[in-house]
C-alpha atoms as a PDB file:
ATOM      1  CA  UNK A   1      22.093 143.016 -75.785  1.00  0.00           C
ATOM      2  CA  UNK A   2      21.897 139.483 -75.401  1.00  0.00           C
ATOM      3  CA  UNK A   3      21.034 137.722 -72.030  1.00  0.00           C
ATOM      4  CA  UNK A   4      23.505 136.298 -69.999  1.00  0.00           C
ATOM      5  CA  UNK A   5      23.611 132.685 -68.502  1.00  0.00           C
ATOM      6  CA  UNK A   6      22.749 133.800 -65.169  1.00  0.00           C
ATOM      7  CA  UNK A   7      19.694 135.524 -66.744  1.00  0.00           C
ATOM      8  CA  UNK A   8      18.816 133.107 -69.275  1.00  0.00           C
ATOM      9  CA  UNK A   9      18.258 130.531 -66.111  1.00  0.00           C
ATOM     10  CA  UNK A  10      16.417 132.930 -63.820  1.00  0.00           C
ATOM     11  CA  UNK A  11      13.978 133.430 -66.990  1.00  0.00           C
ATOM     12  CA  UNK A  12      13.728 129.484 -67.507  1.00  0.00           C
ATOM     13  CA  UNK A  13      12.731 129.744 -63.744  1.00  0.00           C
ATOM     14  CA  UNK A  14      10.357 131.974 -63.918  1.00  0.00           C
ATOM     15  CA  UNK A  15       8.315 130.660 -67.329  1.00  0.00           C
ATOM     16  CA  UNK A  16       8.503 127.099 -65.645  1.00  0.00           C
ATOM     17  CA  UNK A  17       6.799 128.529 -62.682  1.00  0.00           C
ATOM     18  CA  UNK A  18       4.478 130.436 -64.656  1.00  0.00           C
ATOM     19  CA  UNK A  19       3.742 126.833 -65.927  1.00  0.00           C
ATOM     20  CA  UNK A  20       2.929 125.216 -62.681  1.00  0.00           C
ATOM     21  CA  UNK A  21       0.853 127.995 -61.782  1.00  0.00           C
ATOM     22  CA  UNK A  22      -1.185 127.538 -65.173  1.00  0.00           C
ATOM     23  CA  UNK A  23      -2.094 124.188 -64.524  1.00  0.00           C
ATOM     24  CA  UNK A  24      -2.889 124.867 -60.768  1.00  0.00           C
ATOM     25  CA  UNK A  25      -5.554 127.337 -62.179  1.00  0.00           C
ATOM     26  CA  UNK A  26      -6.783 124.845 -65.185  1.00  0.00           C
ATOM     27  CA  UNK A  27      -6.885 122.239 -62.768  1.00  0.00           C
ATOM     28  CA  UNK A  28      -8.800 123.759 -59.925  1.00  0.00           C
ATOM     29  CA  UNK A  29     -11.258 124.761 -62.801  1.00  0.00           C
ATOM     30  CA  UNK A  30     -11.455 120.798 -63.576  1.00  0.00           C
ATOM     31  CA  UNK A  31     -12.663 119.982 -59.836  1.00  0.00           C
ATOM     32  CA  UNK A  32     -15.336 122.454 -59.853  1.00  0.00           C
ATOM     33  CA  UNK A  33     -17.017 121.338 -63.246  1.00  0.00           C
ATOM     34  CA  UNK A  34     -16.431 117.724 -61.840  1.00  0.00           C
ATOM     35  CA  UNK A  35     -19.177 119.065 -59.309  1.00  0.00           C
ATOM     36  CA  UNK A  36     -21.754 119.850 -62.613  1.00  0.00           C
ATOM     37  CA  UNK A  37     -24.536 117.986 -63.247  1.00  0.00           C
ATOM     38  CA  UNK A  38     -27.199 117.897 -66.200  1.00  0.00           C
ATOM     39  CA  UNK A  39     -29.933 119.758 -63.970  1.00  0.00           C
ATOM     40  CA  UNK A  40     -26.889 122.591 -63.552  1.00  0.00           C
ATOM     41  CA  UNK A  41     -26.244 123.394 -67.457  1.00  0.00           C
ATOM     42  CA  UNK A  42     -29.074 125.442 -67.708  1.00  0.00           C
ATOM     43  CA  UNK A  43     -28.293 128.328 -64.929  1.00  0.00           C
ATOM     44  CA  UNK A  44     -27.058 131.724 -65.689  1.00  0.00           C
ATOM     45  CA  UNK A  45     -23.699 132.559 -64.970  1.00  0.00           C
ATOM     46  CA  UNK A  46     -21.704 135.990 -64.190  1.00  0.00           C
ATOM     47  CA  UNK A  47     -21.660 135.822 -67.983  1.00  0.00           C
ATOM     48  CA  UNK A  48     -24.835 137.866 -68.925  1.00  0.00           C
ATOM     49  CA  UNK A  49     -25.842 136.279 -71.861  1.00  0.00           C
ATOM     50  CA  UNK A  50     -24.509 132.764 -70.919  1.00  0.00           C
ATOM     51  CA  UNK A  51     -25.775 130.294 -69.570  1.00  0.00           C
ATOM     52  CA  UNK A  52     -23.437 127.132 -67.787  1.00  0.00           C
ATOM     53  CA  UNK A  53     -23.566 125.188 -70.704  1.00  0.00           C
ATOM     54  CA  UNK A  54     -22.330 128.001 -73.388  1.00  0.00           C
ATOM     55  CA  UNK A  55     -19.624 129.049 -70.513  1.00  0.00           C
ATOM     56  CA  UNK A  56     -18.299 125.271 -70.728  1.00  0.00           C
ATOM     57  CA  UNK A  57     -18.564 125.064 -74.067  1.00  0.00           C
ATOM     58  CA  UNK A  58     -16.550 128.254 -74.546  1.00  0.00           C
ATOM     59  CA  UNK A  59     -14.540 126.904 -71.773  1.00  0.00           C
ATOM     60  CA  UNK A  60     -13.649 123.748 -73.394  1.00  0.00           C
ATOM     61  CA  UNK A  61     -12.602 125.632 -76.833  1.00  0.00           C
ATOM     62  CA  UNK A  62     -10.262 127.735 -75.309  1.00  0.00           C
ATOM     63  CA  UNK A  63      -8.280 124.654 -74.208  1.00  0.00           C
ATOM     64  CA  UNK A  64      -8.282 123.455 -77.434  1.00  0.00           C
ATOM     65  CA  UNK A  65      -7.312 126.730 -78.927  1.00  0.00           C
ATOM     66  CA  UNK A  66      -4.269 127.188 -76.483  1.00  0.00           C
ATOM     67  CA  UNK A  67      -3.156 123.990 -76.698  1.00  0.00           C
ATOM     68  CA  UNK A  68      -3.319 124.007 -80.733  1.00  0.00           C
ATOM     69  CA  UNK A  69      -0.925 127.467 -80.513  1.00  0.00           C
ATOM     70  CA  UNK A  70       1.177 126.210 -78.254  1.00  0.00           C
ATOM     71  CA  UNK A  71       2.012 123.310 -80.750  1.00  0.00           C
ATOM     72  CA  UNK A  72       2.488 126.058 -83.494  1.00  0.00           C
ATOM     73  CA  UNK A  73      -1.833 125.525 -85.338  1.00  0.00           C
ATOM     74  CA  UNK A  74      -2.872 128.218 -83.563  1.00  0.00           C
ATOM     75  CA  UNK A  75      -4.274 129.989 -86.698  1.00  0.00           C
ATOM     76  CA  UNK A  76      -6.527 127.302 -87.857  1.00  0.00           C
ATOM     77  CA  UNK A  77      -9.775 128.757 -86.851  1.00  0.00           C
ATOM     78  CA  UNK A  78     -11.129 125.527 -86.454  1.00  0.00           C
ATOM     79  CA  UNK A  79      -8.955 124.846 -83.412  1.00  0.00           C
ATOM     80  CA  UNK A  80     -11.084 127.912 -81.987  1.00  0.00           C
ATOM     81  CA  UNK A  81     -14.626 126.466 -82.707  1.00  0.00           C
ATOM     82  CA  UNK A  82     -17.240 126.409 -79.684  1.00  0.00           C
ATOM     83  CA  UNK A  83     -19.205 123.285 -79.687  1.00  0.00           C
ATOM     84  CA  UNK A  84     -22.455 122.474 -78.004  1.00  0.00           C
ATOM     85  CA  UNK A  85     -20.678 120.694 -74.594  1.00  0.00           C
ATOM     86  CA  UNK A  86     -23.593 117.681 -74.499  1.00  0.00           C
ATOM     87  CA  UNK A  87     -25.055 116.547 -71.030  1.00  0.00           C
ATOM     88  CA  UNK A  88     -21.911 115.594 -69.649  1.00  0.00           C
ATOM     89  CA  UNK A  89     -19.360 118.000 -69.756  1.00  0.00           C
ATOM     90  CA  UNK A  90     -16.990 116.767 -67.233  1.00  0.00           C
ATOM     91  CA  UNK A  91     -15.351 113.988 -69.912  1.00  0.00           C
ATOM     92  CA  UNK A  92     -14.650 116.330 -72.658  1.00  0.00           C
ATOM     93  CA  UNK A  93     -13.461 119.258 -70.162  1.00  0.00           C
ATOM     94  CA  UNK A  94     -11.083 116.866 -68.287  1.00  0.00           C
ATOM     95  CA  UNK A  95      -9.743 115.787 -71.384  1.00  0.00           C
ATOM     96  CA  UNK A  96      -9.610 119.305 -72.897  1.00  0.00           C
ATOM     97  CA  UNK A  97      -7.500 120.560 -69.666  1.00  0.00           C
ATOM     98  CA  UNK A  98      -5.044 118.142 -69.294  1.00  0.00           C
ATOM     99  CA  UNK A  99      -4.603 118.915 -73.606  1.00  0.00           C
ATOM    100  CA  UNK A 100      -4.073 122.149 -72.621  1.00  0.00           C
ATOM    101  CA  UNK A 101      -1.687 121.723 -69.986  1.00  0.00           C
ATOM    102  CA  UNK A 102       0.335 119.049 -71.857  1.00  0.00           C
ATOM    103  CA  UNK A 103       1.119 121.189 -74.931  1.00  0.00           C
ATOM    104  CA  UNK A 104       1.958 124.216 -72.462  1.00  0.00           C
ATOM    105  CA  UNK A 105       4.837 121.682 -70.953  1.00  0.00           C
ATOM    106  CA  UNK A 106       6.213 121.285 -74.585  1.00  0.00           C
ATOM    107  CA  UNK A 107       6.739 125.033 -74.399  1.00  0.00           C
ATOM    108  CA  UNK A 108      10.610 125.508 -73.441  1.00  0.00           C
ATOM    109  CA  UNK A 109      11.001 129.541 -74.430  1.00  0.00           C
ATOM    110  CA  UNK A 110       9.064 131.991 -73.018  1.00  0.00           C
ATOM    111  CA  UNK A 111       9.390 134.295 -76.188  1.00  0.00           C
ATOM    112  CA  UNK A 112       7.784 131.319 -78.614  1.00  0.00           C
ATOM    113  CA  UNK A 113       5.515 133.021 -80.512  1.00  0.00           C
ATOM    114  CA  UNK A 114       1.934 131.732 -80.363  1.00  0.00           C
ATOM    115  CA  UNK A 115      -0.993 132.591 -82.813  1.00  0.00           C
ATOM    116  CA  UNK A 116      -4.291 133.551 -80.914  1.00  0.00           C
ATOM    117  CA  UNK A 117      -6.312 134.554 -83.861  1.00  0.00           C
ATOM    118  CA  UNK A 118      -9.182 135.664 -81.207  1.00  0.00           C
ATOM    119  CA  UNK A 119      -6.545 138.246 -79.933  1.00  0.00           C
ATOM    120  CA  UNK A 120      -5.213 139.469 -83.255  1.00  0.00           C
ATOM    121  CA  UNK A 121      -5.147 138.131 -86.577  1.00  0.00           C
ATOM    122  CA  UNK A 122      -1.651 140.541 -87.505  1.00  0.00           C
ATOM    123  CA  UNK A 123       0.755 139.671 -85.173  1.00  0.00           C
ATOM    124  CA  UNK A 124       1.712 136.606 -82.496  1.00  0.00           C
ATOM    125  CA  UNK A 125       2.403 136.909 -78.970  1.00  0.00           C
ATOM    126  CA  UNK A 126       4.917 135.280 -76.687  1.00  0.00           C
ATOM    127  CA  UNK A 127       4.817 132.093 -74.749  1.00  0.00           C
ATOM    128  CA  UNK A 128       4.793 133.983 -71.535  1.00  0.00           C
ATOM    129  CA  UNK A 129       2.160 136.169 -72.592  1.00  0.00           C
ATOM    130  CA  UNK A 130      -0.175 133.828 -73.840  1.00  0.00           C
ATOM    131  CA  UNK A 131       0.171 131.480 -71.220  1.00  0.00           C
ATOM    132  CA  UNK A 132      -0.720 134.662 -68.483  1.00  0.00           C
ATOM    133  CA  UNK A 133      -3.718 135.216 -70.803  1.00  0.00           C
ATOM    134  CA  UNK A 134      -5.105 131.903 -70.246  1.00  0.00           C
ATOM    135  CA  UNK A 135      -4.113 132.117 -66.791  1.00  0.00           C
ATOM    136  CA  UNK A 136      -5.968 134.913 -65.862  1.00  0.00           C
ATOM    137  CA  UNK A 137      -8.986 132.991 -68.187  1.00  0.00           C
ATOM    138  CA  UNK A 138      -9.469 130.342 -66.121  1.00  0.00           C
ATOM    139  CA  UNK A 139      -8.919 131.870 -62.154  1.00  0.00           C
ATOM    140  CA  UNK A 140     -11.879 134.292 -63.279  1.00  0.00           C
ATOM    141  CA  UNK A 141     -14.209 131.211 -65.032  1.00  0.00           C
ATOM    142  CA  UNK A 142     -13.521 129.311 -61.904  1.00  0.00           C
ATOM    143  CA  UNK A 143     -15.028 131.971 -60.060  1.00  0.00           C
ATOM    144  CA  UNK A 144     -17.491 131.834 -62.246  1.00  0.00           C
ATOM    145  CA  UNK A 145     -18.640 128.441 -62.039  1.00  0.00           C
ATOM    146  CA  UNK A 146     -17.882 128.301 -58.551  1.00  0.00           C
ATOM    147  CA  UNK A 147     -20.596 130.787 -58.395  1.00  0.00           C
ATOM    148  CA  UNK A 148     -23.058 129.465 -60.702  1.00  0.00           C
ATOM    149  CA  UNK A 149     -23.133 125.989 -58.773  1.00  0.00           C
ATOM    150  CA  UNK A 150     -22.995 128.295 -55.285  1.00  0.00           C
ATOM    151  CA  UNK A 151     -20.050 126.704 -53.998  1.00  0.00           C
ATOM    152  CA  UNK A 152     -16.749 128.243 -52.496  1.00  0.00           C
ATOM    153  CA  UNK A 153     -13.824 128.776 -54.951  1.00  0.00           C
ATOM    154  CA  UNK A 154     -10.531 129.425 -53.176  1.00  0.00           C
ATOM    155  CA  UNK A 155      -7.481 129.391 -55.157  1.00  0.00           C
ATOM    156  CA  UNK A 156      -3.873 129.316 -53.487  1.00  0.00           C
ATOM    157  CA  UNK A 157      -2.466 132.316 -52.370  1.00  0.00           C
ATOM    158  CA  UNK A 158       0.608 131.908 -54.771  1.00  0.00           C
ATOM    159  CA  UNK A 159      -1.749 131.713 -57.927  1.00  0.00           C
ATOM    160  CA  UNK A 160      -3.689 135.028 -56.805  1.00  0.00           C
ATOM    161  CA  UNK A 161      -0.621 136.847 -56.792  1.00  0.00           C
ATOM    162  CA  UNK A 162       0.554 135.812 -59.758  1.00  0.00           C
ATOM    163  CA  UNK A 163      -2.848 136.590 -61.463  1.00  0.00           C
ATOM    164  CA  UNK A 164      -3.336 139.951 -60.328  1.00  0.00           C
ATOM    165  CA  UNK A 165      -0.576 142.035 -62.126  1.00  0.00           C
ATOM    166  CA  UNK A 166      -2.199 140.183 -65.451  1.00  0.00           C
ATOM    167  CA  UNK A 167      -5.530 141.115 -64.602  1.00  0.00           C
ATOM    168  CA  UNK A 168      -4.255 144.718 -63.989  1.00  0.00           C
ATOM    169  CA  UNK A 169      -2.980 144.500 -67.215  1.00  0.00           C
ATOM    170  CA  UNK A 170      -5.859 143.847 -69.467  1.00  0.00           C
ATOM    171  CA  UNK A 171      -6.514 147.022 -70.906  1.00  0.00           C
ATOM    172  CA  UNK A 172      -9.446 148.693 -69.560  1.00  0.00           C
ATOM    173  CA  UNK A 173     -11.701 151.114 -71.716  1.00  0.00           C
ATOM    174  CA  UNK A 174     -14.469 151.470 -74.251  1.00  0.00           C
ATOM    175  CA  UNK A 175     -13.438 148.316 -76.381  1.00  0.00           C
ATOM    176  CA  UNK A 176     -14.311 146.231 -73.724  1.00  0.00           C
ATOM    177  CA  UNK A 177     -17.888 147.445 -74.274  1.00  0.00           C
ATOM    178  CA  UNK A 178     -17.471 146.005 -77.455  1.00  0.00           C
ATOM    179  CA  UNK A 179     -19.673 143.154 -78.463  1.00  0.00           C
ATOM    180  CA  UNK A 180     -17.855 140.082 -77.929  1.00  0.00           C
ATOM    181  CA  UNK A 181     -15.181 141.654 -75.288  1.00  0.00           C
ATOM    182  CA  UNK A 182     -13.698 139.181 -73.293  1.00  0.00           C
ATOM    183  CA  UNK A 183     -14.675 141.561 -69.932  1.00  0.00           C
ATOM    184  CA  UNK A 184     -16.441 144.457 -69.152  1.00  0.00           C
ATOM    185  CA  UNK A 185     -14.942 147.935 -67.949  1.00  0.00           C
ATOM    186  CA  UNK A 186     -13.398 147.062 -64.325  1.00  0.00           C
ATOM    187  CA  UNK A 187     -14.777 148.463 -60.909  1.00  0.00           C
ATOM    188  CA  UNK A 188     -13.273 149.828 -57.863  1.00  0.00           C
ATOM    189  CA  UNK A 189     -12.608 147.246 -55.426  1.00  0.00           C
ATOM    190  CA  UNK A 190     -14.229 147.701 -51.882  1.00  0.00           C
ATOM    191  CA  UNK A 191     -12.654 149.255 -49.709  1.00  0.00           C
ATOM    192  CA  UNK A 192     -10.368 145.643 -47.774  1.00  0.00           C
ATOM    193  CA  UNK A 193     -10.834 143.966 -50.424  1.00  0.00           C
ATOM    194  CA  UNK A 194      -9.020 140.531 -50.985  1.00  0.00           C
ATOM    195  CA  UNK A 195      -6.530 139.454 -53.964  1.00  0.00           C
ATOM    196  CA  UNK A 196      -9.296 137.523 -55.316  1.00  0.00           C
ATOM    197  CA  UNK A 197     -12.045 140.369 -55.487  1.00  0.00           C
ATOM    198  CA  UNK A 198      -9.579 142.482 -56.879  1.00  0.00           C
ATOM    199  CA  UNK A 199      -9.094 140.442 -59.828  1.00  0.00           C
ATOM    200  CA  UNK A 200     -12.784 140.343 -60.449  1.00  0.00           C
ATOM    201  CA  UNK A 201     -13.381 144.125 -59.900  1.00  0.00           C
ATOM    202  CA  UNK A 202     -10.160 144.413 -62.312  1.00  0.00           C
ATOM    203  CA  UNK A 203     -12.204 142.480 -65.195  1.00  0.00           C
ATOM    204  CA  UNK A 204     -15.530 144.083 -64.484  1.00  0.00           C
ATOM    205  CA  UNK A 205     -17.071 141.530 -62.057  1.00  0.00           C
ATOM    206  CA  UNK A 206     -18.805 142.233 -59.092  1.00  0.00           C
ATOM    207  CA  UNK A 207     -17.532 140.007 -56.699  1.00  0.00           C
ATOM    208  CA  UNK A 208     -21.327 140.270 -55.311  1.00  0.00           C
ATOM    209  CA  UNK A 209     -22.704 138.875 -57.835  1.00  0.00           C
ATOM    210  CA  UNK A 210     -25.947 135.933 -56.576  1.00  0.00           C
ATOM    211  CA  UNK A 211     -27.768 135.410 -59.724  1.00  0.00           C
ATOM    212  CA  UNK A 212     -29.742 137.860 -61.397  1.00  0.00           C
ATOM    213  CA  UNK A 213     -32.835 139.636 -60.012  1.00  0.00           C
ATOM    214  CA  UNK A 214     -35.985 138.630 -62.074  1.00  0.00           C
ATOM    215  CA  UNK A 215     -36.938 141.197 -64.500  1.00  0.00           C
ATOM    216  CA  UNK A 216     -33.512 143.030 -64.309  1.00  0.00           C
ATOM    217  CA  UNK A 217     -31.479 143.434 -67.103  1.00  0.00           C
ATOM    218  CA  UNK A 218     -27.965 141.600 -67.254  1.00  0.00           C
ATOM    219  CA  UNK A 219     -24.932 144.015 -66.992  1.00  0.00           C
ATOM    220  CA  UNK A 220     -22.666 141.705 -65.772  1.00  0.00           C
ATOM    221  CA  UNK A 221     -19.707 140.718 -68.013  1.00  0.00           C
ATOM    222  CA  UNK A 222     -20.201 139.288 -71.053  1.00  0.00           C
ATOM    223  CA  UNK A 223     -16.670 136.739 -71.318  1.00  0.00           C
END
């Protein structure tokens, strides 16, 4: 069946808008790390066995590894590579974000087929897809670093409910005990919870989480 005009536009629509709301997220992750200085890079994070520095490193890769599938080299490996993020992060992550975003906007079909060799090294996934995967990426490292650093992350109302359906769809189960899983199991949400504490409870964050307790053992997510 093919799509008619009418269709065809409301689609455009919608992948555009996914768009918009993809660089909201990236950029409201940008004005957080702006806040990072060289005194910060050594905290821990939500991410057990990370601390700020090997989040913003990984941080920093994943822009390059979006950005290099959305201009069709997503399976060179090397466009995946963490690298040590240096004193200064907020140069190379700036740069890194707006890379991101800028290859996303060269995106015009939301069924172009991206290679994510850190999903699956067998098949591609769509434009639309991808881009929600990174999406939902960088709403939950905000929170992270917006936690690290103790400060107050508040994204728009429009971007949480766009991100929570995604986060809902992340499969849940044993492989995300998996070493290496991108999040662990997911929790029940308290009982009023917001949108935003949803999403973390979806991806196995407590939205609690202060730092860890000396002497206890990390069991927060391991990103």
């Amino acid at each position: 069946m093919h799509m008619n005009i009418a269709d065809a536009s409301a689609a455009h629509t919608d992948f555009a808008h996914l768009r918009r709301l993809h660089a909201q997220a990236v950029r409201d992750s940008v004005a957080l790390i702006r806040r990072v200085t060289p005194d910060d890079l050594s905290r821990p994070t939500p991410c057990s066995a990370w601390t700020l520095a090997d989040l913003l490193a990984h941080m920093t890769a994943q822009h390059h590894g979006f950005g290099a599938a959305a201009l069709g080299k997503g399976q060179d490996p090397a466009h995946w590579s963490v690298r040590p993020i240096g004193a200064d992060p907020v140069g190379p992550y700036t740069a890194a974000a707006e890379h991101v975003i800028a290859a996303f906007a060269t995106v015009e079909s939301p069924d172009r087929a991206f290679a994510l060799p850190e999903f699956s090294t067998t098949r591609t996934f769509p434009a639309a897809r991808a881009i929600g995967f990174h999406l939902i990426d960088y709403v939950v490292h905000s929170w992270d670093v917006a936690r690290t650093l103790g400060l107050t992350y508040a994204p728009g109302a429009e971007l949480l409910r766009a991100a929570l359906p995604i986060a809902r769809a992340v499969p849940d189960g044993d492989s995300r005990l998996a070493p290496g899983s991108a999040f662990r199991p997911g929790l029940a949400a308290d009982e009023g919870a917001d949108t935003l504490e949803k999403i973390l409870a979806a991806l196995g964050r407590s939205p609690h989480w202060h730092g860890p307790d000396p002497g206890a053992t990390p069991r927060d997510t391991t990103c």
